[in-house]
N, C-alpha and C. Protein backbone atom coordinates (compact mmCIF):
# COMPACT_ATOMS: atom_id res chain seq x y z
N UNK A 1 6.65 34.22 0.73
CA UNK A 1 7.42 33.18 1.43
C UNK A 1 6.51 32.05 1.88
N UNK A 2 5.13 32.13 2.40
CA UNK A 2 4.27 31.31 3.01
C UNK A 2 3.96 30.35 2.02
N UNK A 3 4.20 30.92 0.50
CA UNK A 3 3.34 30.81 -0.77
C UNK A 3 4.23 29.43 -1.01
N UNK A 4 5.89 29.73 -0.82
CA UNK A 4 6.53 28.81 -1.30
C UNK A 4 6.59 27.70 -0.18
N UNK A 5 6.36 27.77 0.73
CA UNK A 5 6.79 26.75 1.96
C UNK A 5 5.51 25.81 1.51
N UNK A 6 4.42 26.11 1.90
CA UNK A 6 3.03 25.71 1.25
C UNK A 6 3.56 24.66 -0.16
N UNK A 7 4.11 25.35 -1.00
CA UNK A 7 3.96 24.34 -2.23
C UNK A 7 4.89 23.41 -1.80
N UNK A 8 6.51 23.98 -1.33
CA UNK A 8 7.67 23.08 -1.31
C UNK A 8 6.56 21.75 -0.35
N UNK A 9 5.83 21.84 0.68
CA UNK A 9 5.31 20.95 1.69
C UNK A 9 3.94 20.02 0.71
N UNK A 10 3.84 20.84 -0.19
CA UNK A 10 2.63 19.97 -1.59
C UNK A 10 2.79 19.35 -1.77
N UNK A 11 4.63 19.67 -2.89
CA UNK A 11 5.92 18.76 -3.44
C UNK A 11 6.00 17.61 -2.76
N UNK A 12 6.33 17.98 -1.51
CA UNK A 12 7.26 17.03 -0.41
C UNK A 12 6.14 15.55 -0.62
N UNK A 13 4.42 15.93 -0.24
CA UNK A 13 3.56 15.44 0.31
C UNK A 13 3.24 14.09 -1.29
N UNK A 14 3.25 15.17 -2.69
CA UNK A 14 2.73 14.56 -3.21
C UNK A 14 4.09 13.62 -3.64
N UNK A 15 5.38 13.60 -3.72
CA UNK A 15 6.18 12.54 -3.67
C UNK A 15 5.84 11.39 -2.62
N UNK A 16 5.56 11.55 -1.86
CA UNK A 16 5.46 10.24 -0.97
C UNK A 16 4.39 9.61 -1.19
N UNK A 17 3.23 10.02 -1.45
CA UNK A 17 1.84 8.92 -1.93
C UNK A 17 2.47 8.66 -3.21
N UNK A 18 3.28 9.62 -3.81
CA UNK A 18 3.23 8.81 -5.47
C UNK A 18 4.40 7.93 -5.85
N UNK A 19 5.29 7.58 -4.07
CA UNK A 19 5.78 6.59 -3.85
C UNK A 19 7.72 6.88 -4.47
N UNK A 20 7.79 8.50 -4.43
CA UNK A 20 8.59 8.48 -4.76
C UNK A 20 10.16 8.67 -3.81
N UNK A 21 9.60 8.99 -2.40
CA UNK A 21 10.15 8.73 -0.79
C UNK A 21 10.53 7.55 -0.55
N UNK A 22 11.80 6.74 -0.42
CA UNK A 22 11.96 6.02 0.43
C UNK A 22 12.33 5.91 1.78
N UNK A 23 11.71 5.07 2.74
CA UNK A 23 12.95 5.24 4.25
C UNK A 23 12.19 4.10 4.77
N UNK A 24 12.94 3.09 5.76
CA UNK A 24 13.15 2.36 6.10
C UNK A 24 11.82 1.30 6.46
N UNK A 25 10.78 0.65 6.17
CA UNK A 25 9.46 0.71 6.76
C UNK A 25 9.57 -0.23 8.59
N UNK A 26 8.94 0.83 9.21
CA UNK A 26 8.47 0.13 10.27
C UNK A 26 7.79 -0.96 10.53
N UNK A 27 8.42 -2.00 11.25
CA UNK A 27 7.89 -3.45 11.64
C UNK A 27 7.02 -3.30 12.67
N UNK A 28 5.93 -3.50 12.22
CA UNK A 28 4.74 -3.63 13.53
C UNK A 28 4.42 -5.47 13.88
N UNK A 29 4.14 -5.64 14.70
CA UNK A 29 4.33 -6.90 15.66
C UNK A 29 2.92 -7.38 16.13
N UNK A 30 2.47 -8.11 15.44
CA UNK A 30 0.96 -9.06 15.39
C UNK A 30 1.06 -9.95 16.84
N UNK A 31 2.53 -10.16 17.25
CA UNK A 31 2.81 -11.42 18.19
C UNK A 31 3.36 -10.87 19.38
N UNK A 32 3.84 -11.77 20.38
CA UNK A 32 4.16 -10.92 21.94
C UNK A 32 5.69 -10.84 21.29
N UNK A 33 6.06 -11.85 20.91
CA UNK A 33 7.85 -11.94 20.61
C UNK A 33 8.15 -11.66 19.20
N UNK A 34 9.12 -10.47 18.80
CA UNK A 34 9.02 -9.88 17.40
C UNK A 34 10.10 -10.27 16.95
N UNK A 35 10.81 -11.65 17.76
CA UNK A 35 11.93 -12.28 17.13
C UNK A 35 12.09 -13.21 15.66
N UNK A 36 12.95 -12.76 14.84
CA UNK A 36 12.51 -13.77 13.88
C UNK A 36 13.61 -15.09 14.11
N UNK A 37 12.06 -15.88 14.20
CA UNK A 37 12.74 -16.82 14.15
C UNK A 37 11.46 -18.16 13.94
N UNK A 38 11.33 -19.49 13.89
CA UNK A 38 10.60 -20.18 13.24
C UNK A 38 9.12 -19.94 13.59
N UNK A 39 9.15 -19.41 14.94
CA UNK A 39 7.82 -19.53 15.02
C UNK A 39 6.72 -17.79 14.57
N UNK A 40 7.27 -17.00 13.92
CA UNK A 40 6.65 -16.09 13.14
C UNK A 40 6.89 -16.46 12.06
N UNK A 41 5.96 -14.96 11.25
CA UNK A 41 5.67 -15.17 9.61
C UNK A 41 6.09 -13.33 9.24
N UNK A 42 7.12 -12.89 8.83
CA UNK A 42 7.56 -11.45 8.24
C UNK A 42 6.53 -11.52 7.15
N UNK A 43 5.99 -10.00 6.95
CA UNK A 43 5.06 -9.98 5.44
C UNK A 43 5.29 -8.57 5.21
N UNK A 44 6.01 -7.90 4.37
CA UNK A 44 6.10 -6.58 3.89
C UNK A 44 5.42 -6.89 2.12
N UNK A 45 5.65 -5.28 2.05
CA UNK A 45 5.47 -4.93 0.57
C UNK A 45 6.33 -4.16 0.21
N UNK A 46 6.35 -4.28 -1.40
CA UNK A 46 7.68 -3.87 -2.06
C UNK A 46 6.60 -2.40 -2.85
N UNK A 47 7.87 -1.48 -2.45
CA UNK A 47 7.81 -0.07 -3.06
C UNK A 47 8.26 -0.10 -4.11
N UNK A 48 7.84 0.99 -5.00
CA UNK A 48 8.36 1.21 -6.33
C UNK A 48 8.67 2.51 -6.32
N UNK A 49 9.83 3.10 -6.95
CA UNK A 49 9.92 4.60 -6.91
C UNK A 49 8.92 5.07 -7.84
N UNK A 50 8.49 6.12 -7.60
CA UNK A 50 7.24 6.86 -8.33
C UNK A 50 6.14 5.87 -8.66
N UNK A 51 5.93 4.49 -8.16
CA UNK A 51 4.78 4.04 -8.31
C UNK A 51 3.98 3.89 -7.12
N UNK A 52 3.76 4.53 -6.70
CA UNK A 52 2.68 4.26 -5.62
C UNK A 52 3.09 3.67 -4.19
N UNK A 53 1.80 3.23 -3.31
CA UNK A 53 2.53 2.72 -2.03
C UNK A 53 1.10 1.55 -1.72
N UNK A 54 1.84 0.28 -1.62
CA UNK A 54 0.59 -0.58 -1.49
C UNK A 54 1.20 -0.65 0.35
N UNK A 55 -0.03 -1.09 0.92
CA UNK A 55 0.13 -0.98 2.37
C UNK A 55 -0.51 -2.48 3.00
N UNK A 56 -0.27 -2.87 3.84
CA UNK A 56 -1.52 -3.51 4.75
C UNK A 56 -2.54 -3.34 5.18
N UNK A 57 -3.83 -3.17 5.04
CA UNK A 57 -4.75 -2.89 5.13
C UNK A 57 -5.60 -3.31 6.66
N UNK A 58 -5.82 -4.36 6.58
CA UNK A 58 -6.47 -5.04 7.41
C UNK A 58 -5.74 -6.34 7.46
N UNK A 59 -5.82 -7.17 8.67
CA UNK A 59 -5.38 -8.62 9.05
C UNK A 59 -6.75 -9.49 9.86
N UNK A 60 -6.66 -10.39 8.63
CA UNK A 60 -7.80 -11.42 9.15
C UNK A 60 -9.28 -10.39 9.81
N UNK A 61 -9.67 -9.40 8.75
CA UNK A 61 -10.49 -8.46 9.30
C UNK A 61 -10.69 -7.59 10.24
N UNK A 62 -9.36 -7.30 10.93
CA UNK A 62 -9.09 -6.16 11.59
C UNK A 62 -8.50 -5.35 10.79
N UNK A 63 -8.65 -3.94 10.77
CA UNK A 63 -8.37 -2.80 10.32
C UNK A 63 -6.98 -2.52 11.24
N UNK A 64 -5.81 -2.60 10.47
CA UNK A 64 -4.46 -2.28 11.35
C UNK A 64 -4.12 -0.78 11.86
N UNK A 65 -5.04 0.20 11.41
CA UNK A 65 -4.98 1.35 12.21
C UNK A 65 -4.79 1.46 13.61
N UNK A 66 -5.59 0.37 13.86
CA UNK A 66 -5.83 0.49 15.39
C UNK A 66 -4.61 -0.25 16.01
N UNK A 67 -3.63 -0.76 15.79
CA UNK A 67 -2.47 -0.86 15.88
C UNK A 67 -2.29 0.31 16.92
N UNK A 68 -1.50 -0.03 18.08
CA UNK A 68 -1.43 1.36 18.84
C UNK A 68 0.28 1.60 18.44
N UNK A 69 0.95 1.24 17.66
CA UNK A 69 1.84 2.19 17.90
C UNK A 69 1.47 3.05 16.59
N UNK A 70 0.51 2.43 15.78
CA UNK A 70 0.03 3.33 14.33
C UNK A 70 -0.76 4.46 15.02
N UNK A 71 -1.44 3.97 15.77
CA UNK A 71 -2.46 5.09 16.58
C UNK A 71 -1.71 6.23 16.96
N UNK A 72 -0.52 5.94 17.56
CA UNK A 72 0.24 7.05 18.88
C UNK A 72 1.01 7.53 17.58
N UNK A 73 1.27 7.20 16.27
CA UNK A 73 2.15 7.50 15.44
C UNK A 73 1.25 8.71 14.96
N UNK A 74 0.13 8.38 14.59
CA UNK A 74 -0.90 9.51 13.90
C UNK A 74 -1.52 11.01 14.86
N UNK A 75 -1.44 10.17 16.34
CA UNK A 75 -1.72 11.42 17.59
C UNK A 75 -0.66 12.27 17.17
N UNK A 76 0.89 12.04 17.41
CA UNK A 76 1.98 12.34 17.21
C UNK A 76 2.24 13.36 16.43
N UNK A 77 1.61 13.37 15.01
CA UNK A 77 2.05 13.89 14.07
C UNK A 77 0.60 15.22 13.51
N UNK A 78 1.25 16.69 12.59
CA UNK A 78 0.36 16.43 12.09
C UNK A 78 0.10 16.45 10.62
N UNK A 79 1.51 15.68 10.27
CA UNK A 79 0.98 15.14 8.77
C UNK A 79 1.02 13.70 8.67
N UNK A 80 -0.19 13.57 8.64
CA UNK A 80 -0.97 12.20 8.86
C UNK A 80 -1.24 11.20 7.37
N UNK A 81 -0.64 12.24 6.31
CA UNK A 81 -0.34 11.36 5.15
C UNK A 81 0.34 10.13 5.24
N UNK A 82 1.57 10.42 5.86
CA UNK A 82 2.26 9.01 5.29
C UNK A 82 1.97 8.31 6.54
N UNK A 83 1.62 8.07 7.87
CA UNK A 83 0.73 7.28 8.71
C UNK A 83 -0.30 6.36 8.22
N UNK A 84 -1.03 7.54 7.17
CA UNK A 84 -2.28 6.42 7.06
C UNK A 84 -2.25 5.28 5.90
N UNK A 85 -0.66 5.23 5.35
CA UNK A 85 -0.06 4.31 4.61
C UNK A 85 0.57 3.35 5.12
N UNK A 86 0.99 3.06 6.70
CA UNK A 86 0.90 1.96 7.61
C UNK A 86 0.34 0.96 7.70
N UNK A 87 0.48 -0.20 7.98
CA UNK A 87 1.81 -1.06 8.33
C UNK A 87 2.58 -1.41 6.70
N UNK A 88 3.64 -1.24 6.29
CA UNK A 88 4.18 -1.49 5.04
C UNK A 88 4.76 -3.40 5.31
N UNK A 89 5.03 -3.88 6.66
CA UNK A 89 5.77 -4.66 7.21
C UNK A 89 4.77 -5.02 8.10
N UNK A 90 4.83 -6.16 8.44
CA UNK A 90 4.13 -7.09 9.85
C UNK A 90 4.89 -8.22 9.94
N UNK A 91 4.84 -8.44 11.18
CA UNK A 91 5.04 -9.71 11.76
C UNK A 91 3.54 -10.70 12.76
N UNK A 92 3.58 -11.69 12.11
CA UNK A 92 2.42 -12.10 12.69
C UNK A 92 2.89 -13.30 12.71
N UNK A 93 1.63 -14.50 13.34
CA UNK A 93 1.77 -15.77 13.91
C UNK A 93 1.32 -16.65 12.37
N UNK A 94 2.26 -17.99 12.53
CA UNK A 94 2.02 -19.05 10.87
C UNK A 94 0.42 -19.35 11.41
N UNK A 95 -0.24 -20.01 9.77
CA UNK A 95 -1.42 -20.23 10.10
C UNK A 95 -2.04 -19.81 8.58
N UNK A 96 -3.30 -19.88 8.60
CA UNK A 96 -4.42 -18.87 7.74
C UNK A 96 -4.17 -17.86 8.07
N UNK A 97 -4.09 -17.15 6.91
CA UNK A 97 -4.15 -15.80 7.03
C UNK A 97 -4.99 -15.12 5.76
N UNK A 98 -5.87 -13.81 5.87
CA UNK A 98 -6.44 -13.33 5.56
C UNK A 98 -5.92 -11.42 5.57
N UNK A 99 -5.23 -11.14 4.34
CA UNK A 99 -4.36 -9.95 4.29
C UNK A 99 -5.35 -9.10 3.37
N UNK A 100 -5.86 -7.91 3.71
CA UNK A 100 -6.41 -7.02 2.99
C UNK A 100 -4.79 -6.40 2.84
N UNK A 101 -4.74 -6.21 1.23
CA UNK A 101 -4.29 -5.36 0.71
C UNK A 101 -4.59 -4.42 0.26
N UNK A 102 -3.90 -2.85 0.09
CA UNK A 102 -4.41 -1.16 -0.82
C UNK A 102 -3.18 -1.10 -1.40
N UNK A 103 -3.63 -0.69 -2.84
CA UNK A 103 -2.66 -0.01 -3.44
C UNK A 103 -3.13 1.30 -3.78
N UNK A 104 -2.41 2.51 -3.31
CA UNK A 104 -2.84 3.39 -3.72
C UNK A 104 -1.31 4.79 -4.29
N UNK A 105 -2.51 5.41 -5.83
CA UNK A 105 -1.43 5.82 -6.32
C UNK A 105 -2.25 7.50 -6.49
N UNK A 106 -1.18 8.37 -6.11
CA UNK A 106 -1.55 9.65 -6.31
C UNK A 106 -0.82 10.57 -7.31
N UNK A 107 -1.52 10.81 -8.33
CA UNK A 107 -0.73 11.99 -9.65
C UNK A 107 -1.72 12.59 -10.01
N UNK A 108 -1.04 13.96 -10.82
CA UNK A 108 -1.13 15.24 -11.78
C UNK A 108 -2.45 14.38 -12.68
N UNK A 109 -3.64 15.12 -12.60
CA UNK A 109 -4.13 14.58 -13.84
C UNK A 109 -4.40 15.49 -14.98
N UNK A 110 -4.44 14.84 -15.61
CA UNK A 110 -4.26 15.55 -17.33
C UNK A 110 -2.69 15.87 -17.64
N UNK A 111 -1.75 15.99 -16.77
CA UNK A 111 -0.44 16.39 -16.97
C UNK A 111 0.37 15.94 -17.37
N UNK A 112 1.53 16.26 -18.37
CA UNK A 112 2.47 15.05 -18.77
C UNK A 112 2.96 14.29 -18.12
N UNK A 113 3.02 14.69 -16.93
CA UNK A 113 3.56 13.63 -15.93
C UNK A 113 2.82 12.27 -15.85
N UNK A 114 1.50 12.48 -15.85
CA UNK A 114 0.61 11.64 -15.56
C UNK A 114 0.93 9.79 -16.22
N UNK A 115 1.14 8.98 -15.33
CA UNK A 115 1.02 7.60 -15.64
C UNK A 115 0.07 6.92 -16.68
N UNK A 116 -0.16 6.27 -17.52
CA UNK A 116 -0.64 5.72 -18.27
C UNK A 116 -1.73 5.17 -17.57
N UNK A 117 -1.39 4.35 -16.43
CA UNK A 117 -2.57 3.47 -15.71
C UNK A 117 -3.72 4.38 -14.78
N UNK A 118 -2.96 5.73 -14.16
CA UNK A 118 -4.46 6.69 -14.04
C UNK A 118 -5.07 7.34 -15.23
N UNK A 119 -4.40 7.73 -16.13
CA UNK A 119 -5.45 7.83 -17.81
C UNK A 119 -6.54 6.85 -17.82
N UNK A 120 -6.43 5.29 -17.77
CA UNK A 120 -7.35 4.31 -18.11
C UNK A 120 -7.97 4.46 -16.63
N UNK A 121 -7.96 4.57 -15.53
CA UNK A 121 -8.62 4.48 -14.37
C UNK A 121 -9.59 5.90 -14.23
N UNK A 122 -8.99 6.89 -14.54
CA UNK A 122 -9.84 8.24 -15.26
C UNK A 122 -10.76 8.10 -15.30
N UNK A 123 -10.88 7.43 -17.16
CA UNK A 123 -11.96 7.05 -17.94
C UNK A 123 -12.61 6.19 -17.22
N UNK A 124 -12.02 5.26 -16.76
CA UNK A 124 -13.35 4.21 -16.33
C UNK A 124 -14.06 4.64 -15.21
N UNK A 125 -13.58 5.56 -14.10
CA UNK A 125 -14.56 5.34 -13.01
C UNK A 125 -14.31 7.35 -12.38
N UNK A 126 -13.35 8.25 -13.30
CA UNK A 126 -13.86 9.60 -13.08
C UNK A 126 -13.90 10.52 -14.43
N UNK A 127 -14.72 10.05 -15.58
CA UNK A 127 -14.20 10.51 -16.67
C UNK A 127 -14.63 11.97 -16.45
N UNK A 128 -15.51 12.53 -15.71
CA UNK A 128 -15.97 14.07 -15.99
C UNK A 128 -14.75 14.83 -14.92
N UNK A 129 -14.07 14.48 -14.09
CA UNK A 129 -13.30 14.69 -13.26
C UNK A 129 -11.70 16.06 -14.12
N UNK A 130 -12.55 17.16 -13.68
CA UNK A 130 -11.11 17.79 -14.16
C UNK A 130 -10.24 18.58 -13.22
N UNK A 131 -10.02 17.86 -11.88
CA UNK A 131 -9.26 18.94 -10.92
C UNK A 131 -7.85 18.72 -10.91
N UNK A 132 -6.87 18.90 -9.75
CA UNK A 132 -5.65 19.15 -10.48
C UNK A 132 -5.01 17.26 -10.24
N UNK A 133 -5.56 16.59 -8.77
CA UNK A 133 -4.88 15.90 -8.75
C UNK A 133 -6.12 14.61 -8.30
N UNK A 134 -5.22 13.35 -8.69
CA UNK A 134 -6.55 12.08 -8.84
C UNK A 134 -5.75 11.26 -8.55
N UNK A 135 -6.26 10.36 -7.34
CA UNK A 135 -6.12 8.85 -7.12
C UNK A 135 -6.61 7.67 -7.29
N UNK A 136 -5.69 6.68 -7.32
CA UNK A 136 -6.25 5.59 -8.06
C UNK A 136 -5.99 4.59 -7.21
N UNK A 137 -7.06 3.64 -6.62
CA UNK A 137 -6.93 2.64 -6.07
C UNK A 137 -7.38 1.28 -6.50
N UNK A 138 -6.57 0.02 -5.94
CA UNK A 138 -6.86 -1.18 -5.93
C UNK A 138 -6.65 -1.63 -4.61
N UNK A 139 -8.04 -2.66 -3.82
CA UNK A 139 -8.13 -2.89 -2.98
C UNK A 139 -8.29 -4.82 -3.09
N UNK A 140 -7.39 -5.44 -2.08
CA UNK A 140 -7.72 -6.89 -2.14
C UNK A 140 -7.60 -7.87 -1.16
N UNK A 141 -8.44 -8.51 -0.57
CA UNK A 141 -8.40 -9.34 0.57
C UNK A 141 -7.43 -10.58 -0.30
N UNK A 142 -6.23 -11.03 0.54
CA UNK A 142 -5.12 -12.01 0.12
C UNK A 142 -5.81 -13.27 1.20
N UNK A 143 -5.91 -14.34 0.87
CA UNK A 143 -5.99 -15.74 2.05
C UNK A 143 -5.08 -16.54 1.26
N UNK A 144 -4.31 -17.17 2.46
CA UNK A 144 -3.15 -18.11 2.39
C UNK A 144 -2.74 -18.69 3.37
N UNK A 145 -1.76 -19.67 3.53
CA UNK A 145 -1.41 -20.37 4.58
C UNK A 145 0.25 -19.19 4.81
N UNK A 146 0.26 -18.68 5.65
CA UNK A 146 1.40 -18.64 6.37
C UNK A 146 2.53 -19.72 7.16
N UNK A 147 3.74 -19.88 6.26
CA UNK A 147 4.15 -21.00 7.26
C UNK A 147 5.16 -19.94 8.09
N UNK A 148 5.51 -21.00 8.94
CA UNK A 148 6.48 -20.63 9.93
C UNK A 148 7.69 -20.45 9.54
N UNK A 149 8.37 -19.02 9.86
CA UNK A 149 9.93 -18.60 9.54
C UNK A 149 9.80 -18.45 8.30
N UNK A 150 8.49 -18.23 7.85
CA UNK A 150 8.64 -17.50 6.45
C UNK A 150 8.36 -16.43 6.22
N UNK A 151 9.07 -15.75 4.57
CA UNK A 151 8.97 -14.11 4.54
C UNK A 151 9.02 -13.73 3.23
N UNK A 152 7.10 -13.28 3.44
CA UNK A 152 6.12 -12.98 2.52
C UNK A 152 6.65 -11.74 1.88
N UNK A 153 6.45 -11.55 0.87
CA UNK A 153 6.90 -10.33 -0.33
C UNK A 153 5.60 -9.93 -0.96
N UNK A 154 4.65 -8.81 -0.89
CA UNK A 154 3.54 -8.40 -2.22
C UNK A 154 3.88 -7.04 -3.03
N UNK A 155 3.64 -7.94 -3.86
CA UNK A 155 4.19 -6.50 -5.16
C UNK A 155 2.86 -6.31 -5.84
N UNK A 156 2.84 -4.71 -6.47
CA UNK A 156 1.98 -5.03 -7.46
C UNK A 156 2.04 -4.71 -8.76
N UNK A 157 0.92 -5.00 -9.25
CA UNK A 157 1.68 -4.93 -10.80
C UNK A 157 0.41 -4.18 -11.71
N UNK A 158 0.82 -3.08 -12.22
CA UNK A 158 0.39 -2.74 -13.26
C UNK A 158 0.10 -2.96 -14.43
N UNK A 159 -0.93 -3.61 -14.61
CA UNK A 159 -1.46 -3.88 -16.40
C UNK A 159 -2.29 -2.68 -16.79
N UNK A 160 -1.19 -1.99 -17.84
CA UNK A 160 -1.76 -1.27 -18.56
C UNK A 160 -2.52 -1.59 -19.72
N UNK A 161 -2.64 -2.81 -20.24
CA UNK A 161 -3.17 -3.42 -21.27
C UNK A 161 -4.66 -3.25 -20.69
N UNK A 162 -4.99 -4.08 -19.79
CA UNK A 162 -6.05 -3.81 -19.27
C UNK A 162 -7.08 -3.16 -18.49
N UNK A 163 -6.36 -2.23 -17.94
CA UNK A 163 -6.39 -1.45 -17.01
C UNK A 163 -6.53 -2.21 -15.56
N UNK A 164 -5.78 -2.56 -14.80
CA UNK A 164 -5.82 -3.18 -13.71
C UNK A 164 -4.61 -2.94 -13.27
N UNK A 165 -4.94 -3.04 -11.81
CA UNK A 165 -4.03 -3.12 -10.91
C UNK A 165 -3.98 -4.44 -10.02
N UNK A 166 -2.73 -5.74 -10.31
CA UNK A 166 -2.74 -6.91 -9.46
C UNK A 166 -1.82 -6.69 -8.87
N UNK A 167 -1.93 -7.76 -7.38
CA UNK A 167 -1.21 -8.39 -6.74
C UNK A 167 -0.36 -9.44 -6.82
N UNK A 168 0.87 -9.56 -6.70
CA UNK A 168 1.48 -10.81 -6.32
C UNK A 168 2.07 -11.08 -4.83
N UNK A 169 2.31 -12.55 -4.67
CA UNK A 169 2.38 -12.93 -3.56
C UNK A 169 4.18 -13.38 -3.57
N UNK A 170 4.90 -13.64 -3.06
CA UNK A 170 5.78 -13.98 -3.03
C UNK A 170 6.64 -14.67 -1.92
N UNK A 171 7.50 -16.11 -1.57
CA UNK A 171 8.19 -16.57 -0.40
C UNK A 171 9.67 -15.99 -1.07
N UNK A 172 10.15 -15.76 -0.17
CA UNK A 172 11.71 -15.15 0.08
C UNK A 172 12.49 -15.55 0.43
N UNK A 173 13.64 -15.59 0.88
CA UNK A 173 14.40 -15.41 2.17
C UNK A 173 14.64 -14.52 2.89
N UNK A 174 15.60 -14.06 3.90
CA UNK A 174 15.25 -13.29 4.68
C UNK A 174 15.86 -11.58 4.37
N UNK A 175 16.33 -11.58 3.20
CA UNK A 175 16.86 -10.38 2.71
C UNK A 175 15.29 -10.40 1.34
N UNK A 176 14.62 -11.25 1.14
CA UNK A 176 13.28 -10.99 0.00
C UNK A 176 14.07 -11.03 -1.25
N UNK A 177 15.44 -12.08 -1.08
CA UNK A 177 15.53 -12.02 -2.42
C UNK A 177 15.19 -13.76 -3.00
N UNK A 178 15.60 -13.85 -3.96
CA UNK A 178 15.62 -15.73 -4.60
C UNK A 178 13.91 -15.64 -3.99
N UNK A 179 12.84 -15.04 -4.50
CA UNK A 179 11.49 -15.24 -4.39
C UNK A 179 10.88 -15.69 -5.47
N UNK A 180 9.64 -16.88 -5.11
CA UNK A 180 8.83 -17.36 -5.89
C UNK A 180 7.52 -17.69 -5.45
N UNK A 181 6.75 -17.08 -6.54
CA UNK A 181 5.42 -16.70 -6.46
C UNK A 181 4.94 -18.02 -6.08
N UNK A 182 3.74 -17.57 -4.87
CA UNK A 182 2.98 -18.08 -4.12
C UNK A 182 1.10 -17.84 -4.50
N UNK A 183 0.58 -18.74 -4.34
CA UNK A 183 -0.84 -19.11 -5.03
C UNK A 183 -1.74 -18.18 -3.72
N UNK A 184 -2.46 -17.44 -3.95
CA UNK A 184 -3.33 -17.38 -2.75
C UNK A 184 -4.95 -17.01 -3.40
N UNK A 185 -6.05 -16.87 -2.39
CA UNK A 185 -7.09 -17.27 -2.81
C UNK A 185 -7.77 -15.58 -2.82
N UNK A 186 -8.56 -14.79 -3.67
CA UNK A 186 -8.84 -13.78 -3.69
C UNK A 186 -10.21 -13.60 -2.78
N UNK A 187 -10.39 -13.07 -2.00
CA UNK A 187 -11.76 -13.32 -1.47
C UNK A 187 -12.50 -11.92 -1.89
N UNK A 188 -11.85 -10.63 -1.60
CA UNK A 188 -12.51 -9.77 -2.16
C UNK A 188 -11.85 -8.52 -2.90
N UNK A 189 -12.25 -8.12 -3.73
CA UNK A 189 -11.62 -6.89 -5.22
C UNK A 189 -12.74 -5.68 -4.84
N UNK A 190 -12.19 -4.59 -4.95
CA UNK A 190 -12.84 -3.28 -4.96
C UNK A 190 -11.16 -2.97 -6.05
N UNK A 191 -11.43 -1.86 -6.45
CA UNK A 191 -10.94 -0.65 -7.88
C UNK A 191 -11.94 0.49 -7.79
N UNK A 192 -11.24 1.80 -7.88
CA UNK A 192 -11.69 2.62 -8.00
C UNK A 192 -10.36 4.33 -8.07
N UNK A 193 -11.05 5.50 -8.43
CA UNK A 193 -10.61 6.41 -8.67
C UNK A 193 -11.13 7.36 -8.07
N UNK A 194 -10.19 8.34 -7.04
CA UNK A 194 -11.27 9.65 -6.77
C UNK A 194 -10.73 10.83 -6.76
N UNK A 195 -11.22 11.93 -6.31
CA UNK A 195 -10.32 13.28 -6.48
C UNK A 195 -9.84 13.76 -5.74
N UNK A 196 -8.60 14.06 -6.18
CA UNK A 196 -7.32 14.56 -4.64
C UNK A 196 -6.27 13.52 -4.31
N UNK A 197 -6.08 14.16 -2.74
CA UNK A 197 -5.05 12.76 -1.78
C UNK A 197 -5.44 11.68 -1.98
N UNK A 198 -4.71 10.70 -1.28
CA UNK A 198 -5.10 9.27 -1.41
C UNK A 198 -5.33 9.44 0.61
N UNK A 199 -5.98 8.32 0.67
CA UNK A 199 -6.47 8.08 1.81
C UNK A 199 -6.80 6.32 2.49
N UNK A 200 -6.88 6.01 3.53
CA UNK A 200 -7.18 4.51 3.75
C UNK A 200 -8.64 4.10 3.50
N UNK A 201 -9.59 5.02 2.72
CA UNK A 201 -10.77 4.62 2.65
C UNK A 201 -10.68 3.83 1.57
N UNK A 202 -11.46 2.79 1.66
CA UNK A 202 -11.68 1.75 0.31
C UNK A 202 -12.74 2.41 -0.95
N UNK A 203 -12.13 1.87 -1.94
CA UNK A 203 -12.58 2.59 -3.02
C UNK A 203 -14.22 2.11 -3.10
N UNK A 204 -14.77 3.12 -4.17
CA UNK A 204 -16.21 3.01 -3.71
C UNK A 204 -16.57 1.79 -4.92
């Protein structure tokens, strides 16, 4: 019985890094007033079923962990998986902005299940790697102008041609639909692959 609760809680765990969980993402609040209205900037990211979960990383070089309701969320709990995939959503003040983005994707390796884009991430950066399960990350500092009463969309996108994992930027409206891609400036790229869970550490 222990044997099966254990796996069913594996199951449960490895659907949600591999992005195949949806539920509602929590709005965390950069500003005193979390009203929308002209003088904030909404910035989520778009989920994909079974593709992964890109998160917020850092803002303008703070690490958003320290976010205290992320903090009291992780005391709280103790499966600290899908926590340390926080903030999916922010609200912050218009201006420069400087958005570390993670995308991170967790699957079966060697298994039929396995995605095409951890095969090529494998090879390039764990080819001797034969355990059961492997993650694959892309990490990216976003700079842009935030305007006011606007609402940012990042998706990412899988090139399997090349093996990469990009970002796009996107303005919205306030449901994130009728969006068009927005220019922003890359300041810094990390990629990488390692063995097991996925985690908020940046790839090496």
């Amino acid at each position: 019985m222990k044997n099966i609760v254990k796996n069913l809680y594996l199951i449960t765990c490895l659907i949600s890094i591999s992005g195949c969980a949806f539920k509602p993402p929590v709005v965390y609040s950069y500003v005193d007033d979390v009203k929308l209205d002209a003088n904030t900037v909404n910035i989520k990211t778009k989920s994909h079923f079974g593709g992964g979960v890109t998160f917020i990383r850092s803002i303008n070089g703070q690490e958003t962990s320290t976010h205290p309701d992320i903090a009291l969320k992780v005391q709280s709990t103790a499966n600290v998986m899908q926590t340390n995939f926080e903030p999916l959503h922010v609200v912050v003040k218009p201006g420069p902005i400087r958005l570390g983005v993670m995308h991170a994707f967790t699957d079966l390796n060697g298994k039929l299940v396995t995605q095409d884009i951890v095969d090529i991430f494998k090879e390039k950066y764990l080819p001797d790697y034969n355990g059961t399960y492997i993650t694959i990350k892309q990490y990216e500092e976003l700079s842009f102008e935030a305007k006011a009463g606007g609402f940012y969309l990042i998706d990412r996108i899988w090139n399997e041609d090349n093996g990469t994992v990009e970002f796009q930027l996107s303005s919205c409206d306030q449901k994130y639909k009728n969006c068009r891609e927005v220019e922003f400036e890359s300041v810094l790229t990390k990629a990488g692959a390692e063995a097991g869970w996925a985690t908020r550490e940046l790839p090496q």
